[in-house]
C-alpha atoms as a PDB file:
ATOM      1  CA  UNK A   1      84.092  63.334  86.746  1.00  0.00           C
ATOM      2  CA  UNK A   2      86.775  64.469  84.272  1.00  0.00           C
ATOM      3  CA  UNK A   3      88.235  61.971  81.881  1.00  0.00           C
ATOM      4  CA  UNK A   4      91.415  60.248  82.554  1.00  0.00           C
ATOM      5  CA  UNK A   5      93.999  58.612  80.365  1.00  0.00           C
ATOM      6  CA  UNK A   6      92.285  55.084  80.651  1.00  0.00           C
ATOM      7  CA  UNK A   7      89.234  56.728  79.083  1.00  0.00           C
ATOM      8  CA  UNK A   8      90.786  57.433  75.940  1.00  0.00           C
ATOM      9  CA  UNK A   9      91.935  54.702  75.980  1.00  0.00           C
ATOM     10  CA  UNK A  10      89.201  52.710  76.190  1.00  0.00           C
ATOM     11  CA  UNK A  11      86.997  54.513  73.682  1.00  0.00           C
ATOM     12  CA  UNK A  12      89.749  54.322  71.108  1.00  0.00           C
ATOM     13  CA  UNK A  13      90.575  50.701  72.034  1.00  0.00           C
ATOM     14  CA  UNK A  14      94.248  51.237  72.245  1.00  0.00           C
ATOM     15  CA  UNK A  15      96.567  51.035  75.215  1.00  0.00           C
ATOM     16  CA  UNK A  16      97.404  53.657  77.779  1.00  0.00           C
ATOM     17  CA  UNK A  17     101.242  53.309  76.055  1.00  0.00           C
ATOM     18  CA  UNK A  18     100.013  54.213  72.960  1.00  0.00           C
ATOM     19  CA  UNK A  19      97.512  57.109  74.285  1.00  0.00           C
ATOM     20  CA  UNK A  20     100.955  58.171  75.969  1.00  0.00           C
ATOM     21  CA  UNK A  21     103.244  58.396  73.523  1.00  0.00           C
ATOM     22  CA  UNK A  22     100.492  60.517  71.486  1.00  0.00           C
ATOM     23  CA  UNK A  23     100.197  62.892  73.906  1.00  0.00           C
ATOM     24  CA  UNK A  24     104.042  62.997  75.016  1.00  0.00           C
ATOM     25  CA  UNK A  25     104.921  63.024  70.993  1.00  0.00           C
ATOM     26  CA  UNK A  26     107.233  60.081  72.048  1.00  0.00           C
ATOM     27  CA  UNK A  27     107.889  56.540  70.102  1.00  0.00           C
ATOM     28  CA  UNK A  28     106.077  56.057  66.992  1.00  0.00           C
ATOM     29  CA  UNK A  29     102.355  55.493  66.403  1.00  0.00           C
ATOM     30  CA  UNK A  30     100.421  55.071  63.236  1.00  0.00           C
ATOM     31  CA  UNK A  31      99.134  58.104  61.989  1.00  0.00           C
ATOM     32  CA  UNK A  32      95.618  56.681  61.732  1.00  0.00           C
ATOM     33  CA  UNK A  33      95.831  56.111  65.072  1.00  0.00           C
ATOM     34  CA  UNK A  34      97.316  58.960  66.305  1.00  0.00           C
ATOM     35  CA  UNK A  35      94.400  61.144  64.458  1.00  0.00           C
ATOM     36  CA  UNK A  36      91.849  59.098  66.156  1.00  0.00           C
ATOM     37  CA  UNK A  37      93.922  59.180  69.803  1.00  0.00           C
ATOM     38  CA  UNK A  38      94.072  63.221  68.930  1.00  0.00           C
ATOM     39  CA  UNK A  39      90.065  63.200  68.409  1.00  0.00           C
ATOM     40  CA  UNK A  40      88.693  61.129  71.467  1.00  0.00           C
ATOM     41  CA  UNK A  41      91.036  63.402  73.281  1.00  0.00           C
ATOM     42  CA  UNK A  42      89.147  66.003  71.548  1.00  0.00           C
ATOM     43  CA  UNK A  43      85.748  64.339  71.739  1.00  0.00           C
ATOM     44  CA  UNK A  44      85.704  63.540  75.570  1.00  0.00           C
ATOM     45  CA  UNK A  45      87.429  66.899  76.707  1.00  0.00           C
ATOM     46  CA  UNK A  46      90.601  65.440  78.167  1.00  0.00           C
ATOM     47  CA  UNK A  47      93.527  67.771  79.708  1.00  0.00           C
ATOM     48  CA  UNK A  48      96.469  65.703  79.895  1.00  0.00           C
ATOM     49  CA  UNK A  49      98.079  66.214  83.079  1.00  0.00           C
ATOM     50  CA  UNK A  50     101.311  68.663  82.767  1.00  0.00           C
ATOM     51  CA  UNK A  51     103.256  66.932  85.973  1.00  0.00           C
ATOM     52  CA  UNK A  52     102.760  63.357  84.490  1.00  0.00           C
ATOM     53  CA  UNK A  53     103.987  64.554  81.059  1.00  0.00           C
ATOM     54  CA  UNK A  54     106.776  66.247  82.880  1.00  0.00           C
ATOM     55  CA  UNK A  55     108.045  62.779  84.032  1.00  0.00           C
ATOM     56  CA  UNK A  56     108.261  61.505  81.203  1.00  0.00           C
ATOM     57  CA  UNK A  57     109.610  64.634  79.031  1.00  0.00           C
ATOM     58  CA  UNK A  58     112.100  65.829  82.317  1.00  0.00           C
ATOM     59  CA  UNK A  59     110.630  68.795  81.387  1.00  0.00           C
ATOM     60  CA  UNK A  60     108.071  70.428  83.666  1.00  0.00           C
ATOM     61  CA  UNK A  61     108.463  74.111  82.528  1.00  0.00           C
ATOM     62  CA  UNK A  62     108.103  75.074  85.894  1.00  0.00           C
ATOM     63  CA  UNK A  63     110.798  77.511  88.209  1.00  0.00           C
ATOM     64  CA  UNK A  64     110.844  77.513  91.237  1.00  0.00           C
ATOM     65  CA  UNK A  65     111.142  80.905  93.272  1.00  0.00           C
ATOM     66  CA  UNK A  66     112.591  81.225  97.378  1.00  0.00           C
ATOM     67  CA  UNK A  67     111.390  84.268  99.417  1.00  0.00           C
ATOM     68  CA  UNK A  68     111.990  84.669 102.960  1.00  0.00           C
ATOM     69  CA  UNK A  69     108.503  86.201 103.427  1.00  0.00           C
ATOM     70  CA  UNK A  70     105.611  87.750 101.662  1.00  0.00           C
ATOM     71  CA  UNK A  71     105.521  90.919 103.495  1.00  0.00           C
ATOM     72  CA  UNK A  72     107.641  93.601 101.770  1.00  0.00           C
ATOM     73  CA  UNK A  73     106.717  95.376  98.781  1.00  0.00           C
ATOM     74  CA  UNK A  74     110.126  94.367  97.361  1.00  0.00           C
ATOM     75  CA  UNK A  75     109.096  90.535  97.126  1.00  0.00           C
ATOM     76  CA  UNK A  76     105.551  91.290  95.876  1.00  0.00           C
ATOM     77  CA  UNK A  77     107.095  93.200  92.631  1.00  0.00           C
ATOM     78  CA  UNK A  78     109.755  90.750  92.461  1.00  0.00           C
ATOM     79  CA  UNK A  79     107.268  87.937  92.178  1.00  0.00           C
ATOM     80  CA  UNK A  80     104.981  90.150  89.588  1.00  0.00           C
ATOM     81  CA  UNK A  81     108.202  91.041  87.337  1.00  0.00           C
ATOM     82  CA  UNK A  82     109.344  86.944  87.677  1.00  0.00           C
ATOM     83  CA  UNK A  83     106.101  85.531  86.719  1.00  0.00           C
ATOM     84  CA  UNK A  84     105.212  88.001  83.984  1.00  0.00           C
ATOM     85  CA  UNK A  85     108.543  87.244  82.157  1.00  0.00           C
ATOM     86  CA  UNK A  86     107.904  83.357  82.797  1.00  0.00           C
ATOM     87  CA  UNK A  87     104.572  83.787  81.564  1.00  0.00           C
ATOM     88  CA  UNK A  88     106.054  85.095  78.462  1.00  0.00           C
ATOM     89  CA  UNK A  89     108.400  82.122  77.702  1.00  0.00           C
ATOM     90  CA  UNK A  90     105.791  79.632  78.190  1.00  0.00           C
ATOM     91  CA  UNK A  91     106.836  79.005  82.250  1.00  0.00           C
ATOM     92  CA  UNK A  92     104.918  78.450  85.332  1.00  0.00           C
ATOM     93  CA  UNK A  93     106.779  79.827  88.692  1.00  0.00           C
ATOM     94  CA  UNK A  94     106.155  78.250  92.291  1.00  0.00           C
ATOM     95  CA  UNK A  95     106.893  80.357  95.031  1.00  0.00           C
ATOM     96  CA  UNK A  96     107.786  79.164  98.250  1.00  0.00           C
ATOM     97  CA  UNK A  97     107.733  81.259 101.182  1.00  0.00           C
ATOM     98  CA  UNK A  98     110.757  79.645 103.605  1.00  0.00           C
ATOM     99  CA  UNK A  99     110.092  82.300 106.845  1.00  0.00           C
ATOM    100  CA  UNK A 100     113.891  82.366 107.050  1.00  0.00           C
ATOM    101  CA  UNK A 101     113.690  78.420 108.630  1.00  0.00           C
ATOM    102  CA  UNK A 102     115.397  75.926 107.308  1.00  0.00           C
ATOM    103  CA  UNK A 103     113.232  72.954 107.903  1.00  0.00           C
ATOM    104  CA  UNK A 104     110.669  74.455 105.596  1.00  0.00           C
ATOM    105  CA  UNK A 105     113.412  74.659 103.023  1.00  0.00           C
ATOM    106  CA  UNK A 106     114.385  70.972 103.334  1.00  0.00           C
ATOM    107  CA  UNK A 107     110.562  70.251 102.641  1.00  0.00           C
ATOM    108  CA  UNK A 108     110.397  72.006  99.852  1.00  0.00           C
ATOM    109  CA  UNK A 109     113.787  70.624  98.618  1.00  0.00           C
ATOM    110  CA  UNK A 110     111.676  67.140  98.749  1.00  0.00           C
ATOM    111  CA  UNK A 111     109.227  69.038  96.875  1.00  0.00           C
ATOM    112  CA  UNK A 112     111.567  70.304  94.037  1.00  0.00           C
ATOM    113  CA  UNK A 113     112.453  66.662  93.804  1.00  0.00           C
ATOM    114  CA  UNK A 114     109.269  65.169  93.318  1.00  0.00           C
ATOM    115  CA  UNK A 115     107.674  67.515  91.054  1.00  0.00           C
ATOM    116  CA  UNK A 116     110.962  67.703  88.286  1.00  0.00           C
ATOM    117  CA  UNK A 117     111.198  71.349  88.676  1.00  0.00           C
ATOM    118  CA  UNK A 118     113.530  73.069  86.275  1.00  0.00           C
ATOM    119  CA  UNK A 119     115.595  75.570  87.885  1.00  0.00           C
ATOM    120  CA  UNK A 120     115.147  77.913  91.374  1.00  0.00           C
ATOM    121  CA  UNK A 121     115.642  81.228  92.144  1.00  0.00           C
ATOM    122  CA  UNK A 122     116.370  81.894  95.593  1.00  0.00           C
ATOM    123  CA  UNK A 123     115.531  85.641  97.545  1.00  0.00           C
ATOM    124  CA  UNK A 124     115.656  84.541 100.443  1.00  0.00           C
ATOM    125  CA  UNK A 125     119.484  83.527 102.907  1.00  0.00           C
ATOM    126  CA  UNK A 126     118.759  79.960 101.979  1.00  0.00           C
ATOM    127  CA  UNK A 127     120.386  78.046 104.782  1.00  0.00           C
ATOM    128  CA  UNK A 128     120.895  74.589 102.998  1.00  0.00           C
ATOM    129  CA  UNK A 129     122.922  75.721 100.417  1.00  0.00           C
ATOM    130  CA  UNK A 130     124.828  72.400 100.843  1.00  0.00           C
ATOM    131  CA  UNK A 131     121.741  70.612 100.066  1.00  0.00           C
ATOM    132  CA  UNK A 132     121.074  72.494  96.652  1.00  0.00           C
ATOM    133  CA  UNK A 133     124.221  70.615  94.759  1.00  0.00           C
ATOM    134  CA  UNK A 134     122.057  67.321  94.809  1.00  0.00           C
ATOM    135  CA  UNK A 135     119.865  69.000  93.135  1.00  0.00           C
ATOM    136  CA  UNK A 136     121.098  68.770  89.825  1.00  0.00           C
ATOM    137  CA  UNK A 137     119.226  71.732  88.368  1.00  0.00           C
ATOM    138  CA  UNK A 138     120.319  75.551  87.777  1.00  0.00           C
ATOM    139  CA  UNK A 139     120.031  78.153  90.517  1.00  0.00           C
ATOM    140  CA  UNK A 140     120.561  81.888  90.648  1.00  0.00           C
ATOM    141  CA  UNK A 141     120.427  83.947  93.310  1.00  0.00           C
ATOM    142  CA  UNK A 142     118.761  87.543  93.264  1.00  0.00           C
ATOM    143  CA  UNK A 143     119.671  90.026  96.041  1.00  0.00           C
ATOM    144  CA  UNK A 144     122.323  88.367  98.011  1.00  0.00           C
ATOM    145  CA  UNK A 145     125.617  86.260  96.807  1.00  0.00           C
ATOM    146  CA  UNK A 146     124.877  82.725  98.300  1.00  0.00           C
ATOM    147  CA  UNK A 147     127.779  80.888  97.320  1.00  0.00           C
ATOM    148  CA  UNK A 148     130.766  82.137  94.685  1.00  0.00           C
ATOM    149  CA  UNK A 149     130.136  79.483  92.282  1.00  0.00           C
ATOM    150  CA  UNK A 150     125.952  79.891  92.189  1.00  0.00           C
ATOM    151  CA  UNK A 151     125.033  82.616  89.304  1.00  0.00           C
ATOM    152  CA  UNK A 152     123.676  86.009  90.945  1.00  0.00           C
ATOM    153  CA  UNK A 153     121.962  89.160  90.427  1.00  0.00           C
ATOM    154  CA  UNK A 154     121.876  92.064  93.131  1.00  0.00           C
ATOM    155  CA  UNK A 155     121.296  95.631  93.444  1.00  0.00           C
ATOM    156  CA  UNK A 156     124.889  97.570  94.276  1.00  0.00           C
ATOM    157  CA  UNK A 157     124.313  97.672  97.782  1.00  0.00           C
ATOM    158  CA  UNK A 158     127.523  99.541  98.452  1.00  0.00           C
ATOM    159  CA  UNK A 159     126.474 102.517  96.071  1.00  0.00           C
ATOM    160  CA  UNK A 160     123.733 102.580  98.000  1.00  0.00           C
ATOM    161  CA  UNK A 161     125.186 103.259 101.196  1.00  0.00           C
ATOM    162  CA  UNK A 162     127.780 106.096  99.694  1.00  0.00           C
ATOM    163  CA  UNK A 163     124.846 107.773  97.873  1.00  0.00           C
ATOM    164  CA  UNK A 164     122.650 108.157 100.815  1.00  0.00           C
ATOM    165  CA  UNK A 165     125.470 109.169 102.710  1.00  0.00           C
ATOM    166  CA  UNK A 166     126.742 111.922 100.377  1.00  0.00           C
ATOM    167  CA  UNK A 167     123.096 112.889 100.412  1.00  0.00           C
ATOM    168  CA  UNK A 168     122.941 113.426 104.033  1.00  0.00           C
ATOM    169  CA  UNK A 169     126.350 115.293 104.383  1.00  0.00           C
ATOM    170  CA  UNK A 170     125.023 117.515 101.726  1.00  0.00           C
ATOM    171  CA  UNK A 171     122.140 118.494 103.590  1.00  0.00           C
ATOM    172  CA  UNK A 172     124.459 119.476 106.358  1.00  0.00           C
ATOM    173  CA  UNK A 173     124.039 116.432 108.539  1.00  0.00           C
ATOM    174  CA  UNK A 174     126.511 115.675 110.898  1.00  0.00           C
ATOM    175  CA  UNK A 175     124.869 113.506 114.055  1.00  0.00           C
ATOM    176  CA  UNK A 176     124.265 110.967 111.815  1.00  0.00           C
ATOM    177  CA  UNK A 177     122.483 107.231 112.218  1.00  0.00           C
ATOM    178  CA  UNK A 178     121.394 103.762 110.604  1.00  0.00           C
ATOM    179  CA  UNK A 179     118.492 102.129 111.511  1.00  0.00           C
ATOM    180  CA  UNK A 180     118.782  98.690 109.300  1.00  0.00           C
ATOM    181  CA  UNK A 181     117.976  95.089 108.638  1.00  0.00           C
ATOM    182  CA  UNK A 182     119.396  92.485 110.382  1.00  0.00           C
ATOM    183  CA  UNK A 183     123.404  92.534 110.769  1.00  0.00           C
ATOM    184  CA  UNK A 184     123.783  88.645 109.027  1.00  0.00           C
ATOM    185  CA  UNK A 185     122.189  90.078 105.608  1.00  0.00           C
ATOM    186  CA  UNK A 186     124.382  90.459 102.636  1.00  0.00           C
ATOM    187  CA  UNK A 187     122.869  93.536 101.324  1.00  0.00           C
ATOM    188  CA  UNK A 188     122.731  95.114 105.343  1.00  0.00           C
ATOM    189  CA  UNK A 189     126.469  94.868 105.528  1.00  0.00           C
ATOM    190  CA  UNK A 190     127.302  96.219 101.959  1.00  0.00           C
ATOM    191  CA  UNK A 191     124.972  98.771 102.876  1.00  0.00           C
ATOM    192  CA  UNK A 192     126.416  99.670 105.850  1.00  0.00           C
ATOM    193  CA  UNK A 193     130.100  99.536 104.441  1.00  0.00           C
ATOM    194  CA  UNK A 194     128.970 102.150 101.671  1.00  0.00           C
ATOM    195  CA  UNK A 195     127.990 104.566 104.133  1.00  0.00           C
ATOM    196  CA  UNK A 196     130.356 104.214 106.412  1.00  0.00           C
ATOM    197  CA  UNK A 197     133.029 104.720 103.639  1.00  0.00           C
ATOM    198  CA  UNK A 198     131.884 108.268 102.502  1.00  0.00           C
ATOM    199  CA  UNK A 199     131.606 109.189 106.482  1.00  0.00           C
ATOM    200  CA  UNK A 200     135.270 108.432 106.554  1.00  0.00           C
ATOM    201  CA  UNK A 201     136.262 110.626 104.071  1.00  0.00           C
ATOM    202  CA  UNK A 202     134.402 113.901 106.163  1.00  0.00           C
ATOM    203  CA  UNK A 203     135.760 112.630 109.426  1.00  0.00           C
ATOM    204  CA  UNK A 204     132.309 111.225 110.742  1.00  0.00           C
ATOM    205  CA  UNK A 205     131.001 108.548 112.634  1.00  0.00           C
ATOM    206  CA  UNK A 206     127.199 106.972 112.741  1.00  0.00           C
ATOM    207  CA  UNK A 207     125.510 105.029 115.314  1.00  0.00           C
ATOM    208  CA  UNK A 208     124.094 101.445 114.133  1.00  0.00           C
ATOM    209  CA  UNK A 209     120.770 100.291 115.446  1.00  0.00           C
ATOM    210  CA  UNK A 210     119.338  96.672 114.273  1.00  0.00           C
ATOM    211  CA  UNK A 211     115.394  95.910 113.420  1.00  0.00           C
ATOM    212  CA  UNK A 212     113.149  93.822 111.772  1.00  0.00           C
ATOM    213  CA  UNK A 213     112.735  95.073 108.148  1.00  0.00           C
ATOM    214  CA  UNK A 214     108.970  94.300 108.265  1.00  0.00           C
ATOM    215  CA  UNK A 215     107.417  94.662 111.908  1.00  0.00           C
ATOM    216  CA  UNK A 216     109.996  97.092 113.297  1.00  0.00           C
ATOM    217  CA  UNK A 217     109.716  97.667 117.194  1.00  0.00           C
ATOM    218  CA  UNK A 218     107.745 101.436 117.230  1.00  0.00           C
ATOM    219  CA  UNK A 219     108.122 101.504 121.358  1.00  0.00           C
ATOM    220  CA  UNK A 220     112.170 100.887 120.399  1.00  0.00           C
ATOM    221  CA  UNK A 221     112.554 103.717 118.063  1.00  0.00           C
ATOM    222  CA  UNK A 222     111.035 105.885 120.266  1.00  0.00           C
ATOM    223  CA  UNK A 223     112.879 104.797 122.947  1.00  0.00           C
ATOM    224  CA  UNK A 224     116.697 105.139 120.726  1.00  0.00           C
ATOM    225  CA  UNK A 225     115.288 108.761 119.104  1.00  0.00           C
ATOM    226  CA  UNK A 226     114.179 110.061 122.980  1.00  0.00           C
ATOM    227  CA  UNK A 227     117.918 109.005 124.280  1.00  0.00           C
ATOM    228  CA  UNK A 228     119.738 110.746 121.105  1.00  0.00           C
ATOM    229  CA  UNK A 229     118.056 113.705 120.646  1.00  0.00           C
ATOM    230  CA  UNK A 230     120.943 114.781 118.560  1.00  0.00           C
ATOM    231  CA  UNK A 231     120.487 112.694 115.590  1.00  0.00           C
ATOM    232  CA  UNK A 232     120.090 115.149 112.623  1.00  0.00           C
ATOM    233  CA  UNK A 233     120.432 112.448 109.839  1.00  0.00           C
ATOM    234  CA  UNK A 234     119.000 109.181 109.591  1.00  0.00           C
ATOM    235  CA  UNK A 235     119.759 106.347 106.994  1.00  0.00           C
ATOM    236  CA  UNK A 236     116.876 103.568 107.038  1.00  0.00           C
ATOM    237  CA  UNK A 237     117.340 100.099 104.975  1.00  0.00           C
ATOM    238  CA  UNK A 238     113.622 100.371 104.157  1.00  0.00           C
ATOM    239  CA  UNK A 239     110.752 102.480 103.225  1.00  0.00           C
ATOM    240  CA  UNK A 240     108.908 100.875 106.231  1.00  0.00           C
ATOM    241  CA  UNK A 241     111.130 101.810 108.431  1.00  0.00           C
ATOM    242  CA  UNK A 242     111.853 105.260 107.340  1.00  0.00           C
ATOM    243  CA  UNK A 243     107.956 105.793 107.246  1.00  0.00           C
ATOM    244  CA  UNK A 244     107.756 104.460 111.329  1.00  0.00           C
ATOM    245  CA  UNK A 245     110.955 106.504 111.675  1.00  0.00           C
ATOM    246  CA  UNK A 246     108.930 109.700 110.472  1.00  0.00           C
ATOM    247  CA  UNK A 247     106.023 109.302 112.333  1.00  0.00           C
ATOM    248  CA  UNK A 248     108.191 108.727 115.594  1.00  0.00           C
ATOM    249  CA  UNK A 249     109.877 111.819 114.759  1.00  0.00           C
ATOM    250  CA  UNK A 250     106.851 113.798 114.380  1.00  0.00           C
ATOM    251  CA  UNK A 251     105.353 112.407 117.682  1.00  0.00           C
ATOM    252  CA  UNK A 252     108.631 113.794 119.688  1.00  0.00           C
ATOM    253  CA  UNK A 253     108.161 117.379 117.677  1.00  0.00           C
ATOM    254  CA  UNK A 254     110.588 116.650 115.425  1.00  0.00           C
ATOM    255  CA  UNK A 255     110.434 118.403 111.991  1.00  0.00           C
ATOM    256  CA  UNK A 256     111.788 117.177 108.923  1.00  0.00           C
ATOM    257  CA  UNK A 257     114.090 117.768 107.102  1.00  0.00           C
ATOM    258  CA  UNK A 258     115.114 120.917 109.203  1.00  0.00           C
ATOM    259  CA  UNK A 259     115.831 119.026 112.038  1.00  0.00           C
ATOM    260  CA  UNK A 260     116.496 115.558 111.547  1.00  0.00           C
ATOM    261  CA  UNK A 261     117.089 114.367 107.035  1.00  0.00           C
ATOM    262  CA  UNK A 262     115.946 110.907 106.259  1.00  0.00           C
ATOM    263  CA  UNK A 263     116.278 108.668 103.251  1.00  0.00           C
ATOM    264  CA  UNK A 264     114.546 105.332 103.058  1.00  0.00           C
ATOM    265  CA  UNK A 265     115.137 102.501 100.638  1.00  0.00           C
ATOM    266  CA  UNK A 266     113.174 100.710  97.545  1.00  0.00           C
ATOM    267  CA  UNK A 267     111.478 103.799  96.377  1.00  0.00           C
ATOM    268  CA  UNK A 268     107.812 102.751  97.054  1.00  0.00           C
ATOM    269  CA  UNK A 269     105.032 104.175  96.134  1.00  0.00           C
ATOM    270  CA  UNK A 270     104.402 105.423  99.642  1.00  0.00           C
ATOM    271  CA  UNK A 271     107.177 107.701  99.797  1.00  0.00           C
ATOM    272  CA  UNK A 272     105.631 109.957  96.986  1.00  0.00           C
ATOM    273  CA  UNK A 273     102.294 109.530  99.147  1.00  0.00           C
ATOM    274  CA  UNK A 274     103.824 110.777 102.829  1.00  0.00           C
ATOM    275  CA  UNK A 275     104.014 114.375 104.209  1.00  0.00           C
ATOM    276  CA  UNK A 276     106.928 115.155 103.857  1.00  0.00           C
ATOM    277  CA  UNK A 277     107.487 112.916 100.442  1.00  0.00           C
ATOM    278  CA  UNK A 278     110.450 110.774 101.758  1.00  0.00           C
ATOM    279  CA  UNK A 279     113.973 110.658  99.554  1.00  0.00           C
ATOM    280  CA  UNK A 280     114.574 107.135  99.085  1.00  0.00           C
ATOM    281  CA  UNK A 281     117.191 104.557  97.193  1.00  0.00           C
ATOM    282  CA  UNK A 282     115.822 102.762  94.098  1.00  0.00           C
ATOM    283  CA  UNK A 283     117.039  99.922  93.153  1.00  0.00           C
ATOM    284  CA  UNK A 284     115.798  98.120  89.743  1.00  0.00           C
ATOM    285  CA  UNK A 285     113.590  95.379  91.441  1.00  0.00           C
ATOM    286  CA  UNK A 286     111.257  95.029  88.119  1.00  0.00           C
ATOM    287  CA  UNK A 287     114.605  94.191  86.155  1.00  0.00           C
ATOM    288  CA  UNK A 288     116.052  92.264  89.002  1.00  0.00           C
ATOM    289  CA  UNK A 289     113.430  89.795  88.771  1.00  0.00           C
ATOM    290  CA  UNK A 290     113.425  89.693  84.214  1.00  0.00           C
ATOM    291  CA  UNK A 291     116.824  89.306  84.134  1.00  0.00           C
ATOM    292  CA  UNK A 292     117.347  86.847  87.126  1.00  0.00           C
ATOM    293  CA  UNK A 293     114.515  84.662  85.042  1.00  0.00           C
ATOM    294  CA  UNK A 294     116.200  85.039  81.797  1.00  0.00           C
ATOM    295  CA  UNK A 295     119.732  84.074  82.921  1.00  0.00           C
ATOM    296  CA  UNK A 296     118.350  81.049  84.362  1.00  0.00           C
ATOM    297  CA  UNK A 297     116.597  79.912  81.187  1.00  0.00           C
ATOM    298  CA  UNK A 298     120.083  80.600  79.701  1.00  0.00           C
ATOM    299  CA  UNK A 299     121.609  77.793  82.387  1.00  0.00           C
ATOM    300  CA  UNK A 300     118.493  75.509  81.733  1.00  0.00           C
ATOM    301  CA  UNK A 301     119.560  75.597  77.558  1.00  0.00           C
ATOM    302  CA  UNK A 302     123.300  74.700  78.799  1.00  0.00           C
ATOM    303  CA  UNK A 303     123.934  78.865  77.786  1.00  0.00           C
ATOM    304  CA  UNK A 304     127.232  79.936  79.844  1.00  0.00           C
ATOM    305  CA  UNK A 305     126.412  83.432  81.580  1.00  0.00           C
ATOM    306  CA  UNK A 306     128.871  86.023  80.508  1.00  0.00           C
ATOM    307  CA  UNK A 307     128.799  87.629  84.390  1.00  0.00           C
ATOM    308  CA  UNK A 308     128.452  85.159  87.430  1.00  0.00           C
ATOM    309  CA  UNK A 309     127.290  87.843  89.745  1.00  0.00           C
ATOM    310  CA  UNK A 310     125.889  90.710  87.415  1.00  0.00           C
ATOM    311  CA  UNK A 311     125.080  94.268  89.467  1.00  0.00           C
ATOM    312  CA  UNK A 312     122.644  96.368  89.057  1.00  0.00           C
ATOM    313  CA  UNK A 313     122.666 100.131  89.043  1.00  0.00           C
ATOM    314  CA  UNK A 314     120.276 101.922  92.359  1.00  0.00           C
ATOM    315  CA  UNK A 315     119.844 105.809  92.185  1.00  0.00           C
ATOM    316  CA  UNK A 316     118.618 108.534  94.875  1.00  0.00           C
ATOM    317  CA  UNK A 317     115.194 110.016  94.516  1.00  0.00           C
ATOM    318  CA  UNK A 318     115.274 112.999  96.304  1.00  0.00           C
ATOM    319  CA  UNK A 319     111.762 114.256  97.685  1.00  0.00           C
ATOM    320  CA  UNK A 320     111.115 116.629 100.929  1.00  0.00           C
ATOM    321  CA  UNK A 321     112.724 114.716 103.600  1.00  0.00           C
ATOM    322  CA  UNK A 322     115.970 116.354 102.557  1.00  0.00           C
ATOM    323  CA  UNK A 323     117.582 119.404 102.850  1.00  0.00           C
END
């Protein structure tokens, strides 16, 4: 059995109190006593407990970190690049994986609550923002804008949208299409209103289709592909998608890029591993996730942020599945 508090105590016949205040370096104690508190603790092997010592020091040095889901390569380096930087400035993250419902979020708001974490960093369309203000701790937001006073940090969505699009044109595209997220997402809509602003400007027009990001319907794309054979340029809001989008097209006889262009989104490894190698939108998710850590330590130290809603930069990769 490991040793608890009362142990100490009892072998250095002093109170819990006093063991407490040695360990929390809180209120005075003799410094013969501490030394001989610090050695029992020593001598039996005791780990003070970091969640009780949070209690009493209101400072837990653990974030907390929203995703809607664990699927997507996005959130897996977003995690990696959050921790890493935590790791580095003597944090502990907790991720919490809401599935886009909202009762799990008002669990883990309880959560939050009980275990004195120190700020939260939502990916996911957290849909009790309301509740969050009670919390009393800082938030930022990475990937989305959830409310106009809560601190963000997000990918330029709309560059994103005219880049691909300019791509496309230049490849000679002019049937053109986007298969994308769902319509409610932030970064869907500044996506789409990217796109279709450089469209405008040559006169053109592209059809919209809806999916699930991570378990898009296959039998659906086929079905959408089959009834507009014309399609010569396709615009998918992720690398999973463009990769099922590929295959479909490849199935039907389709070759690409001299019949139909597309251009995916995230820039994952996959794309370099495909045949063809599939052009794709990079956004800076390695940075997304530093930075969004480091300007939340900034609100934890009372540190305003010069930028509420910083942007970062995305860039085209091109590879074989353009002209």
């Amino acid at each position: 059995m490991k040793p608890t508090i009362k142990d100490v105590a009892k072998k250095a016949n002093v109170s819990i109190s006093t063991v407490s205040r040695v360990i929390n370096r809180k209120g005075y104690v003799h410094e013969e006593t501490k030394d001989l508190i610090e050695k029992t603790i020593k001598d039996l092997g005791f780990v003070p407990n970091q969640l009780a010592r949070s209690l009493t020091n209101r400072s837990s040095k653990i974030i907390a970190v929203i995703v809607p889901h664990i699927g997507p390569y996005f959130y897996g380096e977003l995690l990696e690049s959050i921790e890493a930087q935590a790791q580095a400035n003597g944090y502990k993250i907790m991720f919490f994986n809401v599935q886009d419902d909202p009762e799990r979020e008002l669990e883990y708001i309880k959560f939050f609550e009980q275990y004195n974490i120190e700020g939260i960093i939502i990916a996911s369309n957290f849909q009790n923002a309301s509740k969050l203000d009670e919390m009393k701790v800082p938030i930022i937001t990475i990937d989305h804008i959830l409310d106009e006073n809560i601190p963000s940090i997000t990918a330029d969505s709309v560059k994103a949208g005219e880049l691909a699009a300019k791509r496309l044109i230049k490849g000679g595209a002019k049937n053109l299409a986007v298969f994308r997220g769902p319509s409610f997402l932030m970064t869907t809509i500044e996506r789409t209103l990217g796109f279709n602003k450089e469209l405008k400007k040559h006169g053109l027009h592209a059809d919209v289709f809806d999916f699930d990001l991570i378990s898009p319907d296959v039998k659906l794309i086929e079905q959408i592909l089959k009834a507009n054979p014309h399609i010569d340029g396709i615009f998918a809001y992720s690398d999973t998608l463009a990769l099922v989008i590929s295959s479909v097209l490849q199935k039907l006889g389709k070759k690409i890029p001299e019949d139909v262009q597309i251009i995916g989104y995230d820039n994952t490894p996959f794309c370099a591993w495909v045949n063809p190698p599939m052009t794709s939108i990079s956004q800076p998710i390695n940075l997304l996730g530093k930075q969004a850590f480091i300007n939340l330590t900034r609100l934890i130290r009372g540190v305003e942020l010069d930028t509420l809603h910083e942007v970062m930069d995305v860039e085209l990769v091109e590879r074989k599945s353009t002209k």
